[in-house]
N, C-alpha and C. Protein backbone atom coordinates (compact mmCIF):
# COMPACT_ATOMS: atom_id res chain seq x y z
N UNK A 1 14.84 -12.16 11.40
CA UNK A 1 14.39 -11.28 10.34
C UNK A 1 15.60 -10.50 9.82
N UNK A 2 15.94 -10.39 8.20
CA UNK A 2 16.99 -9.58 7.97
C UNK A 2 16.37 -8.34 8.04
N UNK A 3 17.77 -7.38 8.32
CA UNK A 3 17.26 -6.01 8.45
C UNK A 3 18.51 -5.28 7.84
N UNK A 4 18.03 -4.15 7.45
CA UNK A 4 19.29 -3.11 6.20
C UNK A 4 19.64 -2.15 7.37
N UNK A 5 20.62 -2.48 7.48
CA UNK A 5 21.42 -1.16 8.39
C UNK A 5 20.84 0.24 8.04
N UNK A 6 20.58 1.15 8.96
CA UNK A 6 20.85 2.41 8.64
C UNK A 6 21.65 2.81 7.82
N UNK A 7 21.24 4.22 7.24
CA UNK A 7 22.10 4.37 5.85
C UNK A 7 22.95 3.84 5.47
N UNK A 8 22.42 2.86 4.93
CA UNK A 8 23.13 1.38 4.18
C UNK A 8 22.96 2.35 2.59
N UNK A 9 23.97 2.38 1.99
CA UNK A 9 23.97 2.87 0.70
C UNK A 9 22.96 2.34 -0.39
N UNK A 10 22.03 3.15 -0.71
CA UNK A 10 21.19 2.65 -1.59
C UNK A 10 21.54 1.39 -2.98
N UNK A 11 22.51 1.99 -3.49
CA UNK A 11 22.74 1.47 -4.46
C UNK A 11 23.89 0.10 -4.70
N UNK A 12 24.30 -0.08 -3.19
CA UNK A 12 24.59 -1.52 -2.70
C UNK A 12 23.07 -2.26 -2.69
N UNK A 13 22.50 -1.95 -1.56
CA UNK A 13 20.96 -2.29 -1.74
C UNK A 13 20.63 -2.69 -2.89
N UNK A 14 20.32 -2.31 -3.77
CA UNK A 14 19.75 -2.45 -5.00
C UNK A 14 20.66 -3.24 -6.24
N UNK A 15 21.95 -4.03 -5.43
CA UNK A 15 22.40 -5.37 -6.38
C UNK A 15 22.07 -6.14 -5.59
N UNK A 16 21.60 -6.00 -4.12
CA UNK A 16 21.06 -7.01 -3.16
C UNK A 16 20.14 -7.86 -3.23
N UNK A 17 18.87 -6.98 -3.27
CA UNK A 17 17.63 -7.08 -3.61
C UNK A 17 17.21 -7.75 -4.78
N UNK A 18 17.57 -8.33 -5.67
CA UNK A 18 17.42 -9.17 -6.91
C UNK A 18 17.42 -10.10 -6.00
N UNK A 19 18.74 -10.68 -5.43
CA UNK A 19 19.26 -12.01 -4.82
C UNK A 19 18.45 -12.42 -3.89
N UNK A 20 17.61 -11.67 -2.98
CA UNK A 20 17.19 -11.88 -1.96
C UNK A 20 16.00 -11.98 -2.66
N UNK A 21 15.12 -11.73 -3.70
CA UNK A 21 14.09 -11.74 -4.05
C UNK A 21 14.05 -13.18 -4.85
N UNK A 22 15.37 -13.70 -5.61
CA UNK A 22 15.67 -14.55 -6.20
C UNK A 22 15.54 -15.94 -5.73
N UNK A 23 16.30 -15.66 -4.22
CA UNK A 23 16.80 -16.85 -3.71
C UNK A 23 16.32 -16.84 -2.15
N UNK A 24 15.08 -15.93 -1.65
CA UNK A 24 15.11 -16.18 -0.66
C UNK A 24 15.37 -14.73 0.39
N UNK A 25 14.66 -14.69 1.59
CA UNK A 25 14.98 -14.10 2.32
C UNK A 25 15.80 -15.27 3.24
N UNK A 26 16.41 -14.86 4.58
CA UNK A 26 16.96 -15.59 5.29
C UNK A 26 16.28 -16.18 6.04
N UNK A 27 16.28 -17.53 6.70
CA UNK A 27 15.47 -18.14 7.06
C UNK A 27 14.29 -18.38 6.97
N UNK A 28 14.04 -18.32 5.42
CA UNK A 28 12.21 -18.71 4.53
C UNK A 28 11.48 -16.89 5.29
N UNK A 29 12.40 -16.07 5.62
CA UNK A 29 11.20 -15.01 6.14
C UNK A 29 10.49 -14.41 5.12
N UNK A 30 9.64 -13.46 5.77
CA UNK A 30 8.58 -12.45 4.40
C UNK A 30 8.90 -11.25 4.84
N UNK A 31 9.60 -11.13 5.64
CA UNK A 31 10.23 -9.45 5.99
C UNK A 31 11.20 -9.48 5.91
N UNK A 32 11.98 -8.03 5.53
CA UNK A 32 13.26 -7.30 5.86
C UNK A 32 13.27 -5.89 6.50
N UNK A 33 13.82 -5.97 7.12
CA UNK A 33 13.18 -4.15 8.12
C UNK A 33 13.98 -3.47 7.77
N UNK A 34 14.09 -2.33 7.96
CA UNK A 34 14.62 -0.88 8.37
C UNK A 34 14.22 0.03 9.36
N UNK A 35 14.86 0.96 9.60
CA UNK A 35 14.72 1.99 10.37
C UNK A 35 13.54 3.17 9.62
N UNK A 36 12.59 3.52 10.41
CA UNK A 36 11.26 3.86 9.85
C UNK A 36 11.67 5.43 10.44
N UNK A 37 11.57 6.58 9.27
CA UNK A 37 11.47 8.30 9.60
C UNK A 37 12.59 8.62 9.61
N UNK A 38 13.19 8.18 8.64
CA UNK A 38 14.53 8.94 8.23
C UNK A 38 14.59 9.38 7.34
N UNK A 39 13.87 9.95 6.73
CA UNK A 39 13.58 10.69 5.89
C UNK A 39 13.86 10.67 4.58
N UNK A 40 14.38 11.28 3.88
CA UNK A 40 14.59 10.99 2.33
C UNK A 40 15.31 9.80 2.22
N UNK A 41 16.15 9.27 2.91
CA UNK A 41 16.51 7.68 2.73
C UNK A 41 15.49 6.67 2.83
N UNK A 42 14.58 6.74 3.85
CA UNK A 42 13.77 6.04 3.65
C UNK A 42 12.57 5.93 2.66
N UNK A 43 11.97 7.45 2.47
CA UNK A 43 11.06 7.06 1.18
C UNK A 43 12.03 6.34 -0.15
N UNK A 44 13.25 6.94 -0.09
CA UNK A 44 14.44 5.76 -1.30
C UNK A 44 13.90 4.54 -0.90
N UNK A 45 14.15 4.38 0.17
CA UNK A 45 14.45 3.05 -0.02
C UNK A 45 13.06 2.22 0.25
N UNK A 46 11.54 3.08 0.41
CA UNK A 46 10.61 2.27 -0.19
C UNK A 46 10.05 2.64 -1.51
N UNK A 47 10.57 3.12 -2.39
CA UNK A 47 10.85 3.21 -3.77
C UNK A 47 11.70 2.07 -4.06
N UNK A 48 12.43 1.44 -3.23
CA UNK A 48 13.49 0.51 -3.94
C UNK A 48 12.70 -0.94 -3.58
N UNK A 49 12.15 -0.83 -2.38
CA UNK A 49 11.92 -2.29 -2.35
C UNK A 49 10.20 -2.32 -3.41
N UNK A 50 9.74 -1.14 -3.38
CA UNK A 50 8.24 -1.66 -4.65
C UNK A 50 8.90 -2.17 -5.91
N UNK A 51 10.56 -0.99 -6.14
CA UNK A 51 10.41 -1.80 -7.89
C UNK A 51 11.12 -3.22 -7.84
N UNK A 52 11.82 -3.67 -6.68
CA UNK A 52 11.81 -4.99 -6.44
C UNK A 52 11.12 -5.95 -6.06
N UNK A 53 9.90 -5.48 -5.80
CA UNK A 53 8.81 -6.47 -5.63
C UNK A 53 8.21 -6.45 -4.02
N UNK A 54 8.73 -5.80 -3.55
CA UNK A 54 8.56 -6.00 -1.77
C UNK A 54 7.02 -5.21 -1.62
N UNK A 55 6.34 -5.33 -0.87
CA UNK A 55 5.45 -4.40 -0.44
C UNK A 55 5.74 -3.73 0.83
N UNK A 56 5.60 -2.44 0.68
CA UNK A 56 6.39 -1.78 1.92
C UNK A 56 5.43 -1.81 3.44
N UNK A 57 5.56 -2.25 4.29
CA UNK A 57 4.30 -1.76 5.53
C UNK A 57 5.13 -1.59 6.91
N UNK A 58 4.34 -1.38 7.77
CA UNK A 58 4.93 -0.90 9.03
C UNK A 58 4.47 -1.94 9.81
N UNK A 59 5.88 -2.09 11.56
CA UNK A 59 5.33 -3.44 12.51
C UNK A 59 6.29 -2.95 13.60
N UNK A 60 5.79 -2.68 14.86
CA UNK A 60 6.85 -2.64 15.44
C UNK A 60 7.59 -1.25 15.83
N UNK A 61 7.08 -0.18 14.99
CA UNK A 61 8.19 0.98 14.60
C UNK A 61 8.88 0.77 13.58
N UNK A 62 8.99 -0.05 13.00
CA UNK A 62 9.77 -0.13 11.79
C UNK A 62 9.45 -0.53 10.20
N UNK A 63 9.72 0.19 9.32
CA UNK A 63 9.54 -0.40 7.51
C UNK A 63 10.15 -1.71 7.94
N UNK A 64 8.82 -2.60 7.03
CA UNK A 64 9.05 -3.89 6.91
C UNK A 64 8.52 -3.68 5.30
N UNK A 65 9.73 -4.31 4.61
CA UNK A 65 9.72 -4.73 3.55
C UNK A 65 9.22 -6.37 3.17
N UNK A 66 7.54 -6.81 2.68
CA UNK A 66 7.15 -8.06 3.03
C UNK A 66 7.38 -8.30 1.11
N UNK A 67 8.12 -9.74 0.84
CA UNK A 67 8.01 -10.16 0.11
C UNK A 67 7.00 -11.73 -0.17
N UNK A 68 6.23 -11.85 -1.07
CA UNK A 68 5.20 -12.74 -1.22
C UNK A 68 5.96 -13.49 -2.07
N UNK A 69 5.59 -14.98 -2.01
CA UNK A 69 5.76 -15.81 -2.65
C UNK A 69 4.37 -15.97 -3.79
N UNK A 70 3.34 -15.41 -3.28
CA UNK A 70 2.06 -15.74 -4.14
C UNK A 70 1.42 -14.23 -3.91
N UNK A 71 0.82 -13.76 -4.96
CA UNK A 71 -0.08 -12.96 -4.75
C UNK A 71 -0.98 -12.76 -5.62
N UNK A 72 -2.38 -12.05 -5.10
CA UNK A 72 -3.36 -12.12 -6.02
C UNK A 72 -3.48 -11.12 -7.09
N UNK A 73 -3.59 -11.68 -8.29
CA UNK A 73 -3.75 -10.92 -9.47
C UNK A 73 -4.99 -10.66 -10.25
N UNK A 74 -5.43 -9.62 -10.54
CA UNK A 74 -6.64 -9.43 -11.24
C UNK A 74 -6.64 -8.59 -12.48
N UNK A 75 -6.63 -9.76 -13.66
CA UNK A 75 -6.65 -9.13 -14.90
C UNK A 75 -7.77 -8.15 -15.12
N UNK A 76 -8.20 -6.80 -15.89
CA UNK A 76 -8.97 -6.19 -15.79
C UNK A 76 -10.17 -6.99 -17.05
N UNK A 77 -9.32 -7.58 -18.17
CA UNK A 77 -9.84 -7.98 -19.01
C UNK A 77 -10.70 -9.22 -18.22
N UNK A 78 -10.28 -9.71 -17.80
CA UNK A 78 -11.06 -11.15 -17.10
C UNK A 78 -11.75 -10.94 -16.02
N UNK A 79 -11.87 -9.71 -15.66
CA UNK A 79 -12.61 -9.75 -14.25
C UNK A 79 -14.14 -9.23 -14.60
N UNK A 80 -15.28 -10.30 -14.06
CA UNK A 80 -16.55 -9.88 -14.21
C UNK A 80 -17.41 -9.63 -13.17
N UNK A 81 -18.34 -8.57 -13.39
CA UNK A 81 -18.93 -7.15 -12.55
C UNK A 81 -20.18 -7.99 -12.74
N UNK A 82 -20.60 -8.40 -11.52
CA UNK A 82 -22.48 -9.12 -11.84
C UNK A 82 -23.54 -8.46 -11.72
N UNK A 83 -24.40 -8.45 -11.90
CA UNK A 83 -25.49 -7.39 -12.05
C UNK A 83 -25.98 -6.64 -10.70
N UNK A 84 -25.51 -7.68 -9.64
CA UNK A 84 -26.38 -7.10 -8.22
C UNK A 84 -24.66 -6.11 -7.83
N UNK A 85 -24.09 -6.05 -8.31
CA UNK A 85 -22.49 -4.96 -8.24
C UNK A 85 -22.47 -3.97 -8.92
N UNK A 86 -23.13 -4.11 -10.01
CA UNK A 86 -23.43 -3.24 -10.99
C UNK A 86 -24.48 -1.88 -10.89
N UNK A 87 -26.02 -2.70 -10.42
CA UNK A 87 -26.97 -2.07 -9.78
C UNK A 87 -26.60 -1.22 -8.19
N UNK A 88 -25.88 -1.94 -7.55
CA UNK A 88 -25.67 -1.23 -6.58
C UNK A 88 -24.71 -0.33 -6.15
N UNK A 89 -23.80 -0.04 -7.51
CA UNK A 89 -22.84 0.86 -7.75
C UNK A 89 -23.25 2.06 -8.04
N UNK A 90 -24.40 2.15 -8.24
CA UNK A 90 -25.18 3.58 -9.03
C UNK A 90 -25.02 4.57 -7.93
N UNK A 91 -25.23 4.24 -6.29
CA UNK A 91 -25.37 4.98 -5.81
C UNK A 91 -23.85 5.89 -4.84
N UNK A 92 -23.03 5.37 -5.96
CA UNK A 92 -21.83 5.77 -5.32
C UNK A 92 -20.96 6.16 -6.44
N UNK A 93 -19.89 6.80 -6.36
CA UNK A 93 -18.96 7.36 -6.91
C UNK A 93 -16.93 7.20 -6.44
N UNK A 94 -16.20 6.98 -7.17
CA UNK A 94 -15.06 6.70 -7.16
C UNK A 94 -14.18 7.89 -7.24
N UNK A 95 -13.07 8.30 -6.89
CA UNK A 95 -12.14 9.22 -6.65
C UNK A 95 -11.08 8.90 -6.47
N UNK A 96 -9.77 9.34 -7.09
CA UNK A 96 -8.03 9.07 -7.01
C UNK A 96 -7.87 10.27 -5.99
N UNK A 97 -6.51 10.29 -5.62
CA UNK A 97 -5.88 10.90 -4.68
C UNK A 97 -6.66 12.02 -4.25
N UNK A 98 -7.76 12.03 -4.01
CA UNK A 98 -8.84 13.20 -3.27
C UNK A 98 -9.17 13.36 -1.97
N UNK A 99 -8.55 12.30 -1.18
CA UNK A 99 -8.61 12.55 0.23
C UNK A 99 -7.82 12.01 1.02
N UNK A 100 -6.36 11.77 0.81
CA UNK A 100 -5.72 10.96 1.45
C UNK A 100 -5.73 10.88 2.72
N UNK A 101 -5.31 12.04 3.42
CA UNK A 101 -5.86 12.03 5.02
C UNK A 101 -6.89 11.58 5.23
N UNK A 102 -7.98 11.33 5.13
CA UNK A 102 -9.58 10.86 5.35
C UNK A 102 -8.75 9.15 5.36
N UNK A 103 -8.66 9.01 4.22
CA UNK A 103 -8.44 7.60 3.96
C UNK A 103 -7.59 6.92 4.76
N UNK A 104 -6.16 7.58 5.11
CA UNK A 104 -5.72 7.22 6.05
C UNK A 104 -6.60 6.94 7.34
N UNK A 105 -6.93 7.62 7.79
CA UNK A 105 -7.65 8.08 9.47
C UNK A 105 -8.67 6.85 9.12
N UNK A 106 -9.50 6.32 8.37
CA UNK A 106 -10.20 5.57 8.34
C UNK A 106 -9.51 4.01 8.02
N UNK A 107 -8.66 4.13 7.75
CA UNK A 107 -7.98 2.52 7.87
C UNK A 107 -7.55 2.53 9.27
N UNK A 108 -6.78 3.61 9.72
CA UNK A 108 -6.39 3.43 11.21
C UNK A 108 -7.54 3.05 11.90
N UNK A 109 -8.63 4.02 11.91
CA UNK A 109 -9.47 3.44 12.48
C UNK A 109 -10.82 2.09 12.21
N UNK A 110 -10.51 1.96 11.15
CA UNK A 110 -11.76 0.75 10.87
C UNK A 110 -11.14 -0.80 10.45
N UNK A 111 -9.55 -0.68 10.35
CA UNK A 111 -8.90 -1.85 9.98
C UNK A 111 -7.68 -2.15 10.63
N UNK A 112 -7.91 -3.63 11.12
CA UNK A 112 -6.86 -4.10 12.36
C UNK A 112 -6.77 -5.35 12.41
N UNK A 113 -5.70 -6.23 12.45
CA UNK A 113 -5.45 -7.80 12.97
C UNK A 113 -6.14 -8.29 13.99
N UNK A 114 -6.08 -7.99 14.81
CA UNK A 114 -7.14 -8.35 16.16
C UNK A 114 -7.56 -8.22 16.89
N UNK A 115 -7.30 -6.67 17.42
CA UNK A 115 -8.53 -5.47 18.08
C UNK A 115 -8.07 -4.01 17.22
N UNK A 116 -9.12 -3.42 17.56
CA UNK A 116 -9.34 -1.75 17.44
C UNK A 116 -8.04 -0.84 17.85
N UNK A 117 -7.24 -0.46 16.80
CA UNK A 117 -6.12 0.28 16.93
C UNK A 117 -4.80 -0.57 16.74
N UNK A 118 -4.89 -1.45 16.36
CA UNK A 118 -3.48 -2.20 16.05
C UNK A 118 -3.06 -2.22 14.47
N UNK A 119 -3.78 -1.21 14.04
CA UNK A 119 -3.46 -1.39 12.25
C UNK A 119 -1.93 -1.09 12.70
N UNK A 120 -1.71 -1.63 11.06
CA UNK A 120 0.03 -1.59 10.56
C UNK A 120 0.50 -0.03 9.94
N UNK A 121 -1.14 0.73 9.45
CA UNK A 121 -0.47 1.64 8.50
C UNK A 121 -0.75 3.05 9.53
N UNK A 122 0.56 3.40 10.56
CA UNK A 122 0.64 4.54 11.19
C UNK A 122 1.18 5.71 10.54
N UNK A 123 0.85 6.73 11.26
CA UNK A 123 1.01 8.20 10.80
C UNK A 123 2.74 8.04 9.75
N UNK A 124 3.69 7.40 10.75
CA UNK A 124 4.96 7.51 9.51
C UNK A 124 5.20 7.00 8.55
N UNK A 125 4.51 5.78 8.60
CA UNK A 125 4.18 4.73 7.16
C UNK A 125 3.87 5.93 6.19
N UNK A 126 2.54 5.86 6.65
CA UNK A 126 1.78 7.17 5.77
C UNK A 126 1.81 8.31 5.18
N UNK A 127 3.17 9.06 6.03
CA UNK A 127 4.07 10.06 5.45
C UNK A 127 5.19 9.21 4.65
N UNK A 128 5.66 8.66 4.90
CA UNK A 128 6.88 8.15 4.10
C UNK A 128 6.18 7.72 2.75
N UNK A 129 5.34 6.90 3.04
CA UNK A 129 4.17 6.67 1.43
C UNK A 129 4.73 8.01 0.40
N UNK A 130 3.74 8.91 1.21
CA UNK A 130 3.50 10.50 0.24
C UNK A 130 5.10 10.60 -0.22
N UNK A 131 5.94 10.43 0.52
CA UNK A 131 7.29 11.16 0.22
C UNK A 131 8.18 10.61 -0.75
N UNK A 132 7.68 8.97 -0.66
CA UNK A 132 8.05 8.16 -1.50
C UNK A 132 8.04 8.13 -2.88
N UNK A 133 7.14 9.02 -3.16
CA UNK A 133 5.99 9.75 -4.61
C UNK A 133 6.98 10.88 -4.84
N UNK A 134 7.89 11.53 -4.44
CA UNK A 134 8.55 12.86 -4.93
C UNK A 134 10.03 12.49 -4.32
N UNK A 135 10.58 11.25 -4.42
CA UNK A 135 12.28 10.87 -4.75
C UNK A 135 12.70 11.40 -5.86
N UNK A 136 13.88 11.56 -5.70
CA UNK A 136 14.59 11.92 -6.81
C UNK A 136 14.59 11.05 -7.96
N UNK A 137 14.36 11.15 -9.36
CA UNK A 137 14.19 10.70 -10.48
C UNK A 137 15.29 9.41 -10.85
N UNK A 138 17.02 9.29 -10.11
CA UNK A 138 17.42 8.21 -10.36
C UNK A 138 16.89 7.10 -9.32
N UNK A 139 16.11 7.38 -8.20
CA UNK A 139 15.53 6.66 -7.58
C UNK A 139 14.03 6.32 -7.36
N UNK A 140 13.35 7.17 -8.76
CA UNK A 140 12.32 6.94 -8.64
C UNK A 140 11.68 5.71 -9.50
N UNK A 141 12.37 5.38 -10.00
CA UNK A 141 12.21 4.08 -10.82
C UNK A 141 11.35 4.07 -11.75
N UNK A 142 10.63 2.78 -11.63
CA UNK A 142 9.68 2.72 -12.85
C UNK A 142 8.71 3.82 -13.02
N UNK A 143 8.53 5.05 -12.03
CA UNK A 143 7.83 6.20 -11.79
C UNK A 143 6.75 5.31 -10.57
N UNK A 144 7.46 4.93 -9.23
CA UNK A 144 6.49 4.59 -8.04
C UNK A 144 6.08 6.08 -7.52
N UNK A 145 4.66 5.60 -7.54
CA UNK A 145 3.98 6.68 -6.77
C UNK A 145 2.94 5.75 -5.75
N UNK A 146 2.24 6.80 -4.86
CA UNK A 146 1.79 6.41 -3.89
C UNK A 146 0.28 6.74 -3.98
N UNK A 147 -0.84 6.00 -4.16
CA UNK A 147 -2.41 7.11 -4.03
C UNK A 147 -3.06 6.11 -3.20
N UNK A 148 -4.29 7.06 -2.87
CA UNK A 148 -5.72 6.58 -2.29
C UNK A 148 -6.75 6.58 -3.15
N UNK A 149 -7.34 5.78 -2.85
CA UNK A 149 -8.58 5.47 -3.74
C UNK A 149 -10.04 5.30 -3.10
N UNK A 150 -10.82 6.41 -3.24
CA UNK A 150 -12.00 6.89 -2.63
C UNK A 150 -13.14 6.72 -3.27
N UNK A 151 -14.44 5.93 -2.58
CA UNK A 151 -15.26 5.26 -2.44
C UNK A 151 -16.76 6.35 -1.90
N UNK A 152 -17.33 6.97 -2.85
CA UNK A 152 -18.43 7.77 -2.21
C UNK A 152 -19.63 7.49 -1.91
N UNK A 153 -19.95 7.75 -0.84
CA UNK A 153 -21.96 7.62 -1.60
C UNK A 153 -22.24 9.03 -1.82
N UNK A 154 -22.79 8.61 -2.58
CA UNK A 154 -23.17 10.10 -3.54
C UNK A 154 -24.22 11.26 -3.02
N UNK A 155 -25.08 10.50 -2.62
CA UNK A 155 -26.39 11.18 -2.14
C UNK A 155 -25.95 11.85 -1.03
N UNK A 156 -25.12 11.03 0.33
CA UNK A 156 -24.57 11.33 1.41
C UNK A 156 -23.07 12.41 1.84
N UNK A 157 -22.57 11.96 0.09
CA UNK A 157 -21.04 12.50 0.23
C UNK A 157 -20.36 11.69 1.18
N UNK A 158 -20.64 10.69 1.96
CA UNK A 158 -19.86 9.87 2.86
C UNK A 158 -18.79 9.24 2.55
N UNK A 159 -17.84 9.47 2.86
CA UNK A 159 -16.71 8.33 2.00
C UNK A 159 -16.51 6.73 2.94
N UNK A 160 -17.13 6.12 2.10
CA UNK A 160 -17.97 4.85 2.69
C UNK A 160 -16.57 3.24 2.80
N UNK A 161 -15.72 3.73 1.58
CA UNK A 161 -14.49 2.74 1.28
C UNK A 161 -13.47 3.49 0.55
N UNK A 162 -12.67 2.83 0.89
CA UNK A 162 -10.87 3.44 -0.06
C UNK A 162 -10.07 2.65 0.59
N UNK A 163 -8.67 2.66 0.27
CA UNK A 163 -7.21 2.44 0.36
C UNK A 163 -6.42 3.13 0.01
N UNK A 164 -5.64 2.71 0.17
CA UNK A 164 -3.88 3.07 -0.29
C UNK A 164 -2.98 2.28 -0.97
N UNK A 165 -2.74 2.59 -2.03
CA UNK A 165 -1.57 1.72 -2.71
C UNK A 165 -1.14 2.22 -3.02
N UNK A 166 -0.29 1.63 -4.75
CA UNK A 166 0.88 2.60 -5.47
C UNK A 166 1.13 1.74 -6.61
N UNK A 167 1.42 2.76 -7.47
CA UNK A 167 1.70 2.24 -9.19
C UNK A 167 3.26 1.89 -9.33
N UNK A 168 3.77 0.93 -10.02
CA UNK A 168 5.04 0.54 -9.91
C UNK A 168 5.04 0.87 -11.78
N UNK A 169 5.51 1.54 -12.39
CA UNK A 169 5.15 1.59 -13.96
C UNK A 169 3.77 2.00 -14.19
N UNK A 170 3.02 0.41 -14.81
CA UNK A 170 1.81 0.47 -15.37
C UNK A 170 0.93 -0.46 -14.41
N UNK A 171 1.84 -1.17 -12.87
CA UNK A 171 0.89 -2.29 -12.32
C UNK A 171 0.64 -1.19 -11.12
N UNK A 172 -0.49 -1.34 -10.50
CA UNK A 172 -1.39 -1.14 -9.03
C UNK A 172 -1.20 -1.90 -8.30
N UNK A 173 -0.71 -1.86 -7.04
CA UNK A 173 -0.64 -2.68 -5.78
C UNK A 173 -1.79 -2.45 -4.62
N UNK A 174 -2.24 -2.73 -4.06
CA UNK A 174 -3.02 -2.44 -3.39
C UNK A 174 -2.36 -2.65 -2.09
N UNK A 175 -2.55 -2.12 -0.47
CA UNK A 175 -1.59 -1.91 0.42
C UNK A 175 -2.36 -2.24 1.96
N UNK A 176 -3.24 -1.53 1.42
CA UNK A 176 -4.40 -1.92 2.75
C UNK A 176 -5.65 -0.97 2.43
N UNK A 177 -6.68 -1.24 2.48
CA UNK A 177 -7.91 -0.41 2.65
C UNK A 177 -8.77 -0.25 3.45
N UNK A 178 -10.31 -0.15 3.98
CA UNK A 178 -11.08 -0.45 4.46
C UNK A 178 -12.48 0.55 4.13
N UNK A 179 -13.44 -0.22 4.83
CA UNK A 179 -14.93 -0.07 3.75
C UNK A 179 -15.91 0.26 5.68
N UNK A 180 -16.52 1.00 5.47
CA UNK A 180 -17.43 1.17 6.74
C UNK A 180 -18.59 -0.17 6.70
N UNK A 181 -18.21 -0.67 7.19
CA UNK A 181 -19.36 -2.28 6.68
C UNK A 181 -20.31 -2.07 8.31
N UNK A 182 -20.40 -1.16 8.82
CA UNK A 182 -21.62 -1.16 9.49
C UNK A 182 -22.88 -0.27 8.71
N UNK A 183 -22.19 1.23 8.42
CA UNK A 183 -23.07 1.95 7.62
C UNK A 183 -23.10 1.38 6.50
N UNK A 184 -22.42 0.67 5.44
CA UNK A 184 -22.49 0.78 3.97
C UNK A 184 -21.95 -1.06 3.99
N UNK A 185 -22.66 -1.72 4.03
CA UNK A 185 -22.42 -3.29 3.94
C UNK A 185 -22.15 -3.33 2.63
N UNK A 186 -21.50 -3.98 2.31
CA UNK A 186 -20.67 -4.25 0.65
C UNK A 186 -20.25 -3.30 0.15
N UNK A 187 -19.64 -1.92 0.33
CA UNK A 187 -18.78 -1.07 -0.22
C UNK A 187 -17.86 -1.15 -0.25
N UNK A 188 -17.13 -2.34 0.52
CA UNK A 188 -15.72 -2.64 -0.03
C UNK A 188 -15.90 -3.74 -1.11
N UNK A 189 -16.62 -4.36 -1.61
CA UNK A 189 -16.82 -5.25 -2.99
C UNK A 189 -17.11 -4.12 -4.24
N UNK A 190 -17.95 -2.98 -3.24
CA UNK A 190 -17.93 -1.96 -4.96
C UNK A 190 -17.06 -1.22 -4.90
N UNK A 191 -16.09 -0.98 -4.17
CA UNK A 191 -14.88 -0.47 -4.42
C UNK A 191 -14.03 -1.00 -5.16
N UNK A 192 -13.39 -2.35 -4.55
CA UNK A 192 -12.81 -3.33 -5.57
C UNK A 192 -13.14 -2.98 -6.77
């Protein structure tokens, strides 16, 4: 797996990162790491790998910068809402950056690879996210910011689904989420 030295100068980085996005990580990989909680270098430098295309996540203790060869895209114009999504949306409500802590604590706890507590997105991911949102302006790029996206039932006030992503310009990434699918079965489809 390539990995960026500790304060490796940003702005070497960033004639790098074309090439490597261009031509390849080393050995066909989908990661590049760093050193994770170093603070204002690191929210830089996951500001640098979103406006290069990387999605930033955590493995290990460490920012892993994962680059995709394919990913899924959803035009807003082309995407259709069917009536039983529609009807069953009534009883819930949507919210931007209104609870990030909640949202966090509920991916940790309701979303994981292959048991209970192995999610990717830990407490420093999660701070570095937020911090990543208030870089300095020559490093903030296309204006990356970081939000959650909250999923209500209305009647209950329960916050039933959300995630975490981040705006690169004018596109939304989505990062990881999760939906309570014992209490609220399909609230992560009416979230979507």
């Amino acid at each position: 797996m390539a990995r960026i030295p500790d304060g490796m100068k940003l702005e070497d980085l960033d004639r790098i990162l074309p090439q490597l996005v261009d031509e390849g990580l080393p050995g066909d990989g989908e990661f590049i790491a760093a050193s994770l909680g170093l603070g204002k270098w690191t929210a830089s430098l996951i500001a640098l790998l979103v406006w290069h295309g990387f999605l930033p996540m955590a493995g290990a203790g460490m920012l892993l910068g994962k680059i995709h060869q394919e990913r899924c895209i959803l035009e807003p114009r082309k995407l259709h809402i069917g009536k039983k999504v529609r009807k069953r949306a009534k009883g819930f409500h949507l919210t931007i950056d209104q609870a990030w802590p909640r949202v966090v604590e509920s991916i940790q706890r309701l979303t994981y690879t292959s048991r209970p507590g192995d999610c990717w997105l830990t407490d420093p991911i999660a701070k570095a996210y937020q911090e990543a949102s208030s870089v300095a302006p020559r490093r903030h790029r296309g204006g990356v910011n970081f939000h959650s996206v909250e999923l209500w039932h209305t009647e209950s006030g329960d916050l039933v689904a959300g995630e975490i992503g981040y705006t690169c310009g004018s596109i939304y990434s989505s990062c990881t989420g999760f939906a309570d699918k014992d209490k609220y079965p399909g609230a992560g489809s009416l979230q979507l």
